[in-house]
Protein backbone atom coordinates (compact mmCIF):
# COMPACT_ATOMS: atom_id res chain seq x y z
CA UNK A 1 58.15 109.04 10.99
CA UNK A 2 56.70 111.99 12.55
CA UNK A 3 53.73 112.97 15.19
CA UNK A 4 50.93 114.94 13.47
CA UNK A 5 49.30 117.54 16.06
CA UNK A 6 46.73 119.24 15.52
CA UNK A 7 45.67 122.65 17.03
CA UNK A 8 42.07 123.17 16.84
CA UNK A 9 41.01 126.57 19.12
CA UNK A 10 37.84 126.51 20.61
CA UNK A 11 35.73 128.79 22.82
CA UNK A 12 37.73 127.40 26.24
CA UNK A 13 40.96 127.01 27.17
CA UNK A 14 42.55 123.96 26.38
CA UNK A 15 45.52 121.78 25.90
CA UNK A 16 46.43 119.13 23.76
CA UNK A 17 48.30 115.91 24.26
CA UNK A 18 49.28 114.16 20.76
CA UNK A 19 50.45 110.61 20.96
CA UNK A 20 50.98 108.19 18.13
CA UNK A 21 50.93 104.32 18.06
CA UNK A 22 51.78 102.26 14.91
CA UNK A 23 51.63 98.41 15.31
CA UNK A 24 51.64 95.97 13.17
CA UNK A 25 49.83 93.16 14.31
CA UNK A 26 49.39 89.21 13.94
CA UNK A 27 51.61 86.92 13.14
CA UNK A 28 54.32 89.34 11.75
CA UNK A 29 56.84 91.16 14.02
CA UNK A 30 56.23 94.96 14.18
CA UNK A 31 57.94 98.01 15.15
CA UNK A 32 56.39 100.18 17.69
CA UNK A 33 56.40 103.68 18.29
CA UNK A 34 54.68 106.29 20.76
CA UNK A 35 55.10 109.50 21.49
CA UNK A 36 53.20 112.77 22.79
CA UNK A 37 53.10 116.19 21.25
CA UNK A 38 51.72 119.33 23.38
CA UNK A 39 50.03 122.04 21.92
CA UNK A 40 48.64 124.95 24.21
CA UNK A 41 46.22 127.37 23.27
CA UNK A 42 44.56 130.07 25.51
CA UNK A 43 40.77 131.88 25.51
CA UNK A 44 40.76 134.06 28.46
CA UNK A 45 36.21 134.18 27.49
CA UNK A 46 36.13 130.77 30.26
CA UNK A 47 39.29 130.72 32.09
CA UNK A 48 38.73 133.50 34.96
CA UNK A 49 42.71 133.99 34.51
CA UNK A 50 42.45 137.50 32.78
CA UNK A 51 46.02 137.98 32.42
CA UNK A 52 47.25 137.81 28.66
CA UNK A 53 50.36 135.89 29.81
CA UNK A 54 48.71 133.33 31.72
CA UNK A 55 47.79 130.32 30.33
CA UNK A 56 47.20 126.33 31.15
CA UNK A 57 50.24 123.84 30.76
CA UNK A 58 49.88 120.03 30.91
CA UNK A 59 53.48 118.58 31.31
CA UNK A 60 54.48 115.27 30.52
CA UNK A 61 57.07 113.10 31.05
CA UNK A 62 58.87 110.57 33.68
CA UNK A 63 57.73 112.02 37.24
CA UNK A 64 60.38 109.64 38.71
CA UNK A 65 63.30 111.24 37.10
CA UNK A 66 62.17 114.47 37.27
CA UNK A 67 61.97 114.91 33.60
CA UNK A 68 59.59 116.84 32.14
CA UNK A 69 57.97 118.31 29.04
CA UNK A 70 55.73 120.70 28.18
CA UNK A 71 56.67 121.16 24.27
CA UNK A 72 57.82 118.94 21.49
CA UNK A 73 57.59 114.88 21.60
CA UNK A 74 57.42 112.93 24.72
CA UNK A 75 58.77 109.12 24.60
CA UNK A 76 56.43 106.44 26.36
CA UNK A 77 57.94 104.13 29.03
CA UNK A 78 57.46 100.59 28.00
CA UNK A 79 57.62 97.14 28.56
CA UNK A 80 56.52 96.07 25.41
CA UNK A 81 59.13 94.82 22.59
CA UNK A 82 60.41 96.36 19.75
CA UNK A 83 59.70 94.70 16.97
CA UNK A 84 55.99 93.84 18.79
CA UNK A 85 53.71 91.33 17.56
CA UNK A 86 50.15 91.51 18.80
CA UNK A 87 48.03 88.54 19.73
CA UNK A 88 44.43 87.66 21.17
CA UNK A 89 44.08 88.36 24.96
CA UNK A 90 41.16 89.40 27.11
CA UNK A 91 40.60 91.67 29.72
CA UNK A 92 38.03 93.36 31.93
CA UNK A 93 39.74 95.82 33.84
CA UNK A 94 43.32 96.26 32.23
CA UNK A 95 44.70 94.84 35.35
CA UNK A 96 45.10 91.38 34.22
CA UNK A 97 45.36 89.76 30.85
CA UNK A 98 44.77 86.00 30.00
CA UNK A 99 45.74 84.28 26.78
CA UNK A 100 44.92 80.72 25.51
CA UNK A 101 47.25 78.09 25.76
CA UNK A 102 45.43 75.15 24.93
CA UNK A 103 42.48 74.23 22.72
CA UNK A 104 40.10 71.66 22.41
CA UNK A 105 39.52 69.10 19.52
CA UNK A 106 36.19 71.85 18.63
CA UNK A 107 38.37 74.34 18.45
CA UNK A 108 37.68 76.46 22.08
CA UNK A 109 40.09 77.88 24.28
CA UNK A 110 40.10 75.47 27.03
CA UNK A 111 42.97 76.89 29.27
CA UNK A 112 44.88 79.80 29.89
CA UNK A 113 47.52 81.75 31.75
CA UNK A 114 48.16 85.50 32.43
CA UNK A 115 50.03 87.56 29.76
CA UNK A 116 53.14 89.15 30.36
CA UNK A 117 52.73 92.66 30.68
CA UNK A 118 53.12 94.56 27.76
CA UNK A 119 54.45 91.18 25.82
CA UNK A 120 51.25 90.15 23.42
CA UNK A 121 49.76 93.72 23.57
CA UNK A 122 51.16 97.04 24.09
CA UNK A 123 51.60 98.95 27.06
CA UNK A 124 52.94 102.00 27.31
CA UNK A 125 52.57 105.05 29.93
CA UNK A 126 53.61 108.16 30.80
CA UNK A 127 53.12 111.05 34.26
CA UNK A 128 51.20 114.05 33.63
CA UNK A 129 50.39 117.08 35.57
CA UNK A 130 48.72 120.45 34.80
CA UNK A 131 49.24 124.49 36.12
CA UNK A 132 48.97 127.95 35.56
CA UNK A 133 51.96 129.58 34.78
CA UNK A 134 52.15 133.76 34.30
CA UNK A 135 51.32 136.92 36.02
CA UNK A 136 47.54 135.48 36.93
CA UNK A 137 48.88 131.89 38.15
CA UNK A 138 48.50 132.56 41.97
CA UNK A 139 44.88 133.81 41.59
CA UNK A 140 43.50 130.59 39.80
CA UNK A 141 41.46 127.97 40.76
CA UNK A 142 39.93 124.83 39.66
CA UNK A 143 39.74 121.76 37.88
CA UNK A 144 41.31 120.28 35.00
CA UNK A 145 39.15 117.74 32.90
CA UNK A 146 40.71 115.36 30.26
CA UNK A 147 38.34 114.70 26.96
CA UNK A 148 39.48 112.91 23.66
CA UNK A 149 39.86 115.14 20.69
CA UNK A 150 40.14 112.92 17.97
CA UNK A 151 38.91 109.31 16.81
CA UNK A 152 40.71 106.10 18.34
CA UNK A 153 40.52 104.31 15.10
CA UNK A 154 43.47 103.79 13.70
CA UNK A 155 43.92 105.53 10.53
CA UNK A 156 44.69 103.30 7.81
CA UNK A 157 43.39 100.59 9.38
CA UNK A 158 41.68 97.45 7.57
CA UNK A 159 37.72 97.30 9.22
CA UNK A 160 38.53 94.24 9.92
CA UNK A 161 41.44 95.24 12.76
CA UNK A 162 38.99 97.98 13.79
CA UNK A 163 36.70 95.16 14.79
CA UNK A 164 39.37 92.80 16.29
CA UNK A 165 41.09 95.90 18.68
CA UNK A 166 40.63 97.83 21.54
CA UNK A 167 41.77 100.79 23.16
CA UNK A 168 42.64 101.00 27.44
CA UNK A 169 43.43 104.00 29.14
CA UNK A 170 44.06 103.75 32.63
CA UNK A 171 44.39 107.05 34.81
CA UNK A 172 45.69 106.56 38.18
CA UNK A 173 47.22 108.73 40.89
CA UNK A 174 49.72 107.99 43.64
CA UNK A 175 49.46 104.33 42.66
CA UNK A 176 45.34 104.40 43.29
CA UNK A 177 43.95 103.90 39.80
CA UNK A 178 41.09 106.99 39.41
CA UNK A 179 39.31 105.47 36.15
CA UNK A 180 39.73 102.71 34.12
CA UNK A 181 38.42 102.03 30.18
CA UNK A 182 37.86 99.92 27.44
CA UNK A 183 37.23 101.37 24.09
CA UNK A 184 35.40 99.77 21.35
CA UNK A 185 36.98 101.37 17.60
CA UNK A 186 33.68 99.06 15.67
CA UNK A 187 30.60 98.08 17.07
CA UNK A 188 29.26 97.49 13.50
CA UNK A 189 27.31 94.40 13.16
CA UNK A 190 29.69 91.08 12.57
CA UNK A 191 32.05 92.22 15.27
CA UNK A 192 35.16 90.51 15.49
CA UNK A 193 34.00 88.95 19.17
CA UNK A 194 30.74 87.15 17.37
CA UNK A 195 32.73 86.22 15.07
CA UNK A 196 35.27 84.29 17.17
CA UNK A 197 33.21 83.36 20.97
CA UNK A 198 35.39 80.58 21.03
CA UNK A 199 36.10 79.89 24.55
CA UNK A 200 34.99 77.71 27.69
CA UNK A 201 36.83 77.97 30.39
CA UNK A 202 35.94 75.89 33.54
CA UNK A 203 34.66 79.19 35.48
CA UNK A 204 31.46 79.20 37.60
CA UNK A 205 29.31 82.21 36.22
CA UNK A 206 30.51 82.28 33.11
CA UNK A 207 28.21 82.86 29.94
CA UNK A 208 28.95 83.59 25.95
CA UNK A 209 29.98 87.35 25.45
CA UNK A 210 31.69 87.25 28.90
CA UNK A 211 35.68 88.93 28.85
CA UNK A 212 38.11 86.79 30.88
CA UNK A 213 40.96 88.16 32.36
CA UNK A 214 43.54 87.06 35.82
CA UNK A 215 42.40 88.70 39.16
CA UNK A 216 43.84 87.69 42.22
CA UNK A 217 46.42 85.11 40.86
CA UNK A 218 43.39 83.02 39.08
CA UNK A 219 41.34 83.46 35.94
CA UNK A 220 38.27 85.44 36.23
CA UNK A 221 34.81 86.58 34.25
CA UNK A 222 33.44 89.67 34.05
CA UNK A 223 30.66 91.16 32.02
CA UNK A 224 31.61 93.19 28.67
CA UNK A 225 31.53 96.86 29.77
CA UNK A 226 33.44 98.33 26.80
CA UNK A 227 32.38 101.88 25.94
CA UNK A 228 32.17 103.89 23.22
CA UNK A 229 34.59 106.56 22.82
CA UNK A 230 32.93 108.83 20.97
CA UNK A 231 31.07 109.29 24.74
CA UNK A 232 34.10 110.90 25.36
CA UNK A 233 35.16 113.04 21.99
CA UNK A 234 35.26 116.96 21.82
CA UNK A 235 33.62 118.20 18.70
CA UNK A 236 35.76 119.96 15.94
CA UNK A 237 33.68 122.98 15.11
CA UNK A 238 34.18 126.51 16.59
CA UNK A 239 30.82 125.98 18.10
CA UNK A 240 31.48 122.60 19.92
CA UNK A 241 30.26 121.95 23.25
CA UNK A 242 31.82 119.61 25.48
CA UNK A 243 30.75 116.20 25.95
CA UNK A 244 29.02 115.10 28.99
CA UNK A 245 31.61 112.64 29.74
CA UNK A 246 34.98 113.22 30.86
CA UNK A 247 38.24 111.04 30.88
CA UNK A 248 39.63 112.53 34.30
CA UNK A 249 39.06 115.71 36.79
CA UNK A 250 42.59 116.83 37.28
CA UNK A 251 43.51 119.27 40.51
CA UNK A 252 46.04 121.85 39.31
CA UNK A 253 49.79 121.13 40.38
CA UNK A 254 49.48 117.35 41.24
CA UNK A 255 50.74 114.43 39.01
CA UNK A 256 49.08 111.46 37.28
CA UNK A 257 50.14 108.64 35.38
CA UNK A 258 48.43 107.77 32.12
CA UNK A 259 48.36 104.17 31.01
CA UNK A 260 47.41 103.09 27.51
CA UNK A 261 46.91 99.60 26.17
CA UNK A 262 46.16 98.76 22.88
CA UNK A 263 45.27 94.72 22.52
CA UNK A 264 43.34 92.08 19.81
CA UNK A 265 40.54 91.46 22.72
CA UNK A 266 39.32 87.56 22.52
CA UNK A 267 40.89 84.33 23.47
CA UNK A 268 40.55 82.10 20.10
CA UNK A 269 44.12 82.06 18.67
CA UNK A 270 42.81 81.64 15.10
CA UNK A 271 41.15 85.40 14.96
CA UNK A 272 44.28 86.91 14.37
CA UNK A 273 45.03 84.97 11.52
CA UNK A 274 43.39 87.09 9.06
CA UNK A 275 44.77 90.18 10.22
CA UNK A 276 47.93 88.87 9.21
CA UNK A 277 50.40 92.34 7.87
CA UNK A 278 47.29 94.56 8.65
CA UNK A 279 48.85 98.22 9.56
CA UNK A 280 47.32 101.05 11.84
CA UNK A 281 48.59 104.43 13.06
CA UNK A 282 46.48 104.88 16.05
CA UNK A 283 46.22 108.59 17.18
CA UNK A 284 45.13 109.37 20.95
CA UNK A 285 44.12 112.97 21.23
CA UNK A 286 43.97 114.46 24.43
CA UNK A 287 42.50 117.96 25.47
CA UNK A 288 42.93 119.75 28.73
CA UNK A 289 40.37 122.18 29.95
CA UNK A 290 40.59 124.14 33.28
CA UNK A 291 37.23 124.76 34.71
CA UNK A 292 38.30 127.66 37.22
CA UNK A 293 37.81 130.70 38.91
CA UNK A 294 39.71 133.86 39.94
CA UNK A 295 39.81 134.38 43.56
């Protein structure tokens, strides 16, 4: 099995950050693989770097061991288990996951505990960091925003998975987490979540269509504040313009950590059931753009 970059040039500079995810979830074990791919491309028309050798690189890797990449595949760290088997959790702000562990004679998830990281969903990260290398590398200035390139939905995929699963990426710095988000891959009406609202915890506040997750040591509520990704996607076209929203402002030279979380989001343990040997290769697309100057 092999990552499948691709390289599409636009009018700025960019670079991309491949990284693919296969799981197969439910009730059936399932081998998981990540990786990321770079590809670098330079237009010199909105980088002020006029030097033909100089050019943006994002490298990627383990910041902690000092290993880093800026070409060919780039393994995840992970806690999650190879084979992996997915299974209904909720969250609100990737920090803490609950799962069911008791139902009532209806049917509802009644009471719960906090998931092991990485153990009923995946979780896999990896460091980052971005610079100009060649002849006009001293002179440049600026930031370096993160978009998504591609769709999150998993190719492949049954509609029915597209509905059940989400998509986290968590960008932090220095252990201070800069942005934090939920991705929908079907909003389409009959979602997977009004399909299975099964759930009453004992939780002041709480109302239908609320996400539950474990802040603090204790399980929490939180309203629903999944986004759409497509917010967030570069176009494909030679005339594409960026989109308005942006995964991360990066400073040049300075490292990051990208988390990424892929998850069944709800707490009734029956609404995996049907996605029993359902298969997805999820692609997450990354492109790098410096918005600089030459001074």
């Amino acid at each position: 099995m092999s990552a499948d970059p691709r390289t599409t040039k636009y009018r700025f500079t960019q670079v991309g950050a491949v990284f693919a995810l296969l799981v197969l979830v439910a009730v059936l074990a399932a081998a998981t693989y990540a990786w990321f791919t770079n590809n670098a491309a330079v237009n010199t028309d909105s980088v002020s770097v006029r030097s033909d050798d100089s050019k943006l690189v994002v490298e990627l890797g383990d910041a902690s061991a000092g290993s880093w990449s800026s070409e060919g595949d780039v393994a995840f760290s992970s806690n999650s288990p190879s084979p992996l088997t997915l299974y209904p959790v909720s969250t609100f702000d990737l920090e803490g996951f609950a799962e069911c562990t008791r139902t009532d004679e209806q049917g509802r998830a009644v009471a719960f505990k906090q998931a092991d990281d990485g153990q009923r969903f995946y979780h896999g990260w990896v460091d980052m960091r971005a610079s100009i290398t060649g002849s006009g590398a001293s002179k440049a200035t600026g930031t370096v925003m993160l978009y998504l390139a591609d769709t999150l939905a998993p190719q492949g995929a049954d509609p029915e998975l597209l509905k059940a699963t989400r998509v986290g990426l968590k960008l932090s710095r220095n252990g201070q987490v800069l942005q934090s988000r939920c991705f929908t891959l079907d909003d389409s009406a009959g979602s997977h979540r009004s399909e299975h609202p099964a759930s009453a915890p004992s939780l002041p506040g709480y109302s239908d269509g609320m996400l539950l997750g474990w802040q603090n040591g204790a399980l929490a509520c939180a309203n629903d504040n999944a986004q759409d990704y497509t917010a967030y996607l570069m176009g494909t076209d030679e005339s594409a313009t960026r989109p308005q929203n942006a995964l991360l402002a990066m400073d040049l030279g300075q490292t990051y950590r990208l988390d990424v979380y892929y998850y069944i989001e709800g707490t009734d343990q029956d609404s995996a059931d049907y996605l029993y040997n359902d298969t997805g290769i999820l692609h997450v697309n990354l492109f790098a753009v410096l918005d600089g100057q030459e001074v």
